[in-house]
Protein backbone atom coordinates (compact mmCIF):
# COMPACT_ATOMS: atom_id res chain seq x y z
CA UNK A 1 0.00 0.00 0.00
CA UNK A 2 1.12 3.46 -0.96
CA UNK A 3 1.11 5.94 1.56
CA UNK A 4 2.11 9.90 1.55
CA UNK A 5 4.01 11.00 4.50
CA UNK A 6 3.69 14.55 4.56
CA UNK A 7 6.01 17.12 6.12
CA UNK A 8 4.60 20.10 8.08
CA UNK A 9 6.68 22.85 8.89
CA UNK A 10 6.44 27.10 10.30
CA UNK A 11 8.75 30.30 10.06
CA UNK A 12 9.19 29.98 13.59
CA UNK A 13 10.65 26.27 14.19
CA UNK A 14 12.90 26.85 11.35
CA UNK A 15 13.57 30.44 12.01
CA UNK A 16 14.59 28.84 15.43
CA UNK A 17 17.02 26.22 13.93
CA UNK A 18 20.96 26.87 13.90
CA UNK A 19 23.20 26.59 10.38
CA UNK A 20 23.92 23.04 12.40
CA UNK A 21 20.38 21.85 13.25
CA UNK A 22 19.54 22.94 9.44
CA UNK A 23 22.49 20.92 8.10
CA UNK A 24 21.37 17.82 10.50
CA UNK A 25 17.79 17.77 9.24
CA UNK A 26 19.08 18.18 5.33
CA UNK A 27 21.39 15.21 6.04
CA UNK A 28 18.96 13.39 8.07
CA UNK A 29 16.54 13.55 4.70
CA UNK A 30 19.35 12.57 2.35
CA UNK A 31 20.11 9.19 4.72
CA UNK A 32 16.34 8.30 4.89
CA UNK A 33 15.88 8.88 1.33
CA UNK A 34 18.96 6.35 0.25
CA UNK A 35 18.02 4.06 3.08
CA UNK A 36 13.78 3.98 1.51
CA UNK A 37 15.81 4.13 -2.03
CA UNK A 38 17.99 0.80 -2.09
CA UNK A 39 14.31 -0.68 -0.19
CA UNK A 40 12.96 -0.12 -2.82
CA UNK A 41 9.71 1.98 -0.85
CA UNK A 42 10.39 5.07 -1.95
CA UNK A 43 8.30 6.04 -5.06
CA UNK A 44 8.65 9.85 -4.95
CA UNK A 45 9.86 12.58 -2.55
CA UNK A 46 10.03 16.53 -2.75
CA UNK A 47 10.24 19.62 -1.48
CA UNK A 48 7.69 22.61 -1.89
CA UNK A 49 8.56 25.75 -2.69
CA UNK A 50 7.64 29.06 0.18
CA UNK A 51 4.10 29.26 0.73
CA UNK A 52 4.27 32.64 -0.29
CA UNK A 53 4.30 31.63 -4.06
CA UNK A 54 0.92 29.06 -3.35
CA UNK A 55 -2.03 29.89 -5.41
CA UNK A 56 -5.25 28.54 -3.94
CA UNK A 57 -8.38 28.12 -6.66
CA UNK A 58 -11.78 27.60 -6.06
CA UNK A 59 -14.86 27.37 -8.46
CA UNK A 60 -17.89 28.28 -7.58
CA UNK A 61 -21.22 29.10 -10.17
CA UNK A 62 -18.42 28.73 -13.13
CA UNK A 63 -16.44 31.25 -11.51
CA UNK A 64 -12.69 30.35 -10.76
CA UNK A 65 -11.57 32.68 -8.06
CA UNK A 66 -7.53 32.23 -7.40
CA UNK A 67 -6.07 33.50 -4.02
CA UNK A 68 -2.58 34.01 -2.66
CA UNK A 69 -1.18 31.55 -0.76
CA UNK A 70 -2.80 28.78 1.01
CA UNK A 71 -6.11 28.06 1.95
CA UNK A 72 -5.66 27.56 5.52
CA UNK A 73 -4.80 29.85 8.10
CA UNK A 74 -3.17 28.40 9.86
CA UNK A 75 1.05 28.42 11.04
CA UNK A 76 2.12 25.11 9.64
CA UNK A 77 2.38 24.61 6.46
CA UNK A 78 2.87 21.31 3.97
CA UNK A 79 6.57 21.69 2.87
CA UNK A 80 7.32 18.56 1.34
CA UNK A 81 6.43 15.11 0.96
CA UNK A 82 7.88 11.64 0.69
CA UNK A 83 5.32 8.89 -1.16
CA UNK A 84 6.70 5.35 -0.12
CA UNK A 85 4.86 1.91 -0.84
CA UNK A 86 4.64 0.19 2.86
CA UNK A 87 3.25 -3.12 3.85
CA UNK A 88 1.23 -1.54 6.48
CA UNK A 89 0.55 2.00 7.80
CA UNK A 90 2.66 0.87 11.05
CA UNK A 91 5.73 0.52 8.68
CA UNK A 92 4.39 3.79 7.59
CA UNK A 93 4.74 5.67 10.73
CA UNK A 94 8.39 4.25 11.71
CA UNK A 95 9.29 5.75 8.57
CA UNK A 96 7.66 9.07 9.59
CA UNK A 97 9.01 8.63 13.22
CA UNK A 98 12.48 8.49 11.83
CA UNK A 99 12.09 12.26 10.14
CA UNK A 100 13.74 15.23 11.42
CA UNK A 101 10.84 16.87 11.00
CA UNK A 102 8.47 15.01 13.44
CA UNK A 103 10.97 16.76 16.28
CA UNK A 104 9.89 20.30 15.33
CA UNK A 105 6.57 20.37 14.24
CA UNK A 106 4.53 17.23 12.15
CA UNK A 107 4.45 14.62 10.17
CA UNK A 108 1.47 12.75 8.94
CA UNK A 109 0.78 9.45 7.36
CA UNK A 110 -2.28 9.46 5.24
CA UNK A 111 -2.92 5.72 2.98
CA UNK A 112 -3.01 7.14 -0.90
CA UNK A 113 -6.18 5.46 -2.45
CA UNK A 114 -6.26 3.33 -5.51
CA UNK A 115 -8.01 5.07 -8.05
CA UNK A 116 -6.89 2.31 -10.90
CA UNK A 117 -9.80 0.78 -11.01
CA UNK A 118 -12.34 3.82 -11.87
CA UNK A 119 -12.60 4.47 -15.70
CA UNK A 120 -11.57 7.76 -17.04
């Protein structure tokens, strides 16, 4: 099963991070991504760009409206994601456990549904 473990970050907990703590979590990322890589679970992985350059769009009566930035108001924001193929959603959340980023703000495990099946 495929499963999307999503990285939340906010100005402030990396605003609060030294050029060491910075280098840690980058090198952190590069280990888990070889380690998923030659296990043949990871299937994608990226960073997002700033929120700052998010458009939000919405429809509504035939009218698309497009905003700045992103929907939410909130602090956190998504600012990356990996997308690894698990056996379960346990395996899942050792994988997301093991992220730098679950020690300064979240990271969530969400199952990825199978949309194969439905005809286009």
């Amino acid at each position: 099963m495929k499963y999307m473990l999503l990285i939340y970050s906010n100005a402030e907990s990396w605003a609060s991070l030294s050029p060491e703590q910075r280098d840690g979590l980058a090198e952190a990322h590069e280990a888990l991504s070889r380690e998923l890589t030659e296990q043949g679970l990871l299937v994608s992985a990226a960073g997002l760009a700033d929120p700052i350059t998010t458009r939000t769009v919405q429809v509504r009566d035939d009218t698309t409206t497009t905003t700045d930035g992103p929907y939410a108001e909130a602090k956190e924001h998504l600012a990356g994601f990996y997308l690894v193929e698990c056996d379960d959603i346990d395996q899942a959340i050792g994988y997301a456990a093991r992220m730098p980023d679950a020690e300064y703000v979240a990271v969530e495990v969400r199952p990825v549904m199978d949309m194969s099946g439905l005809e286009m």
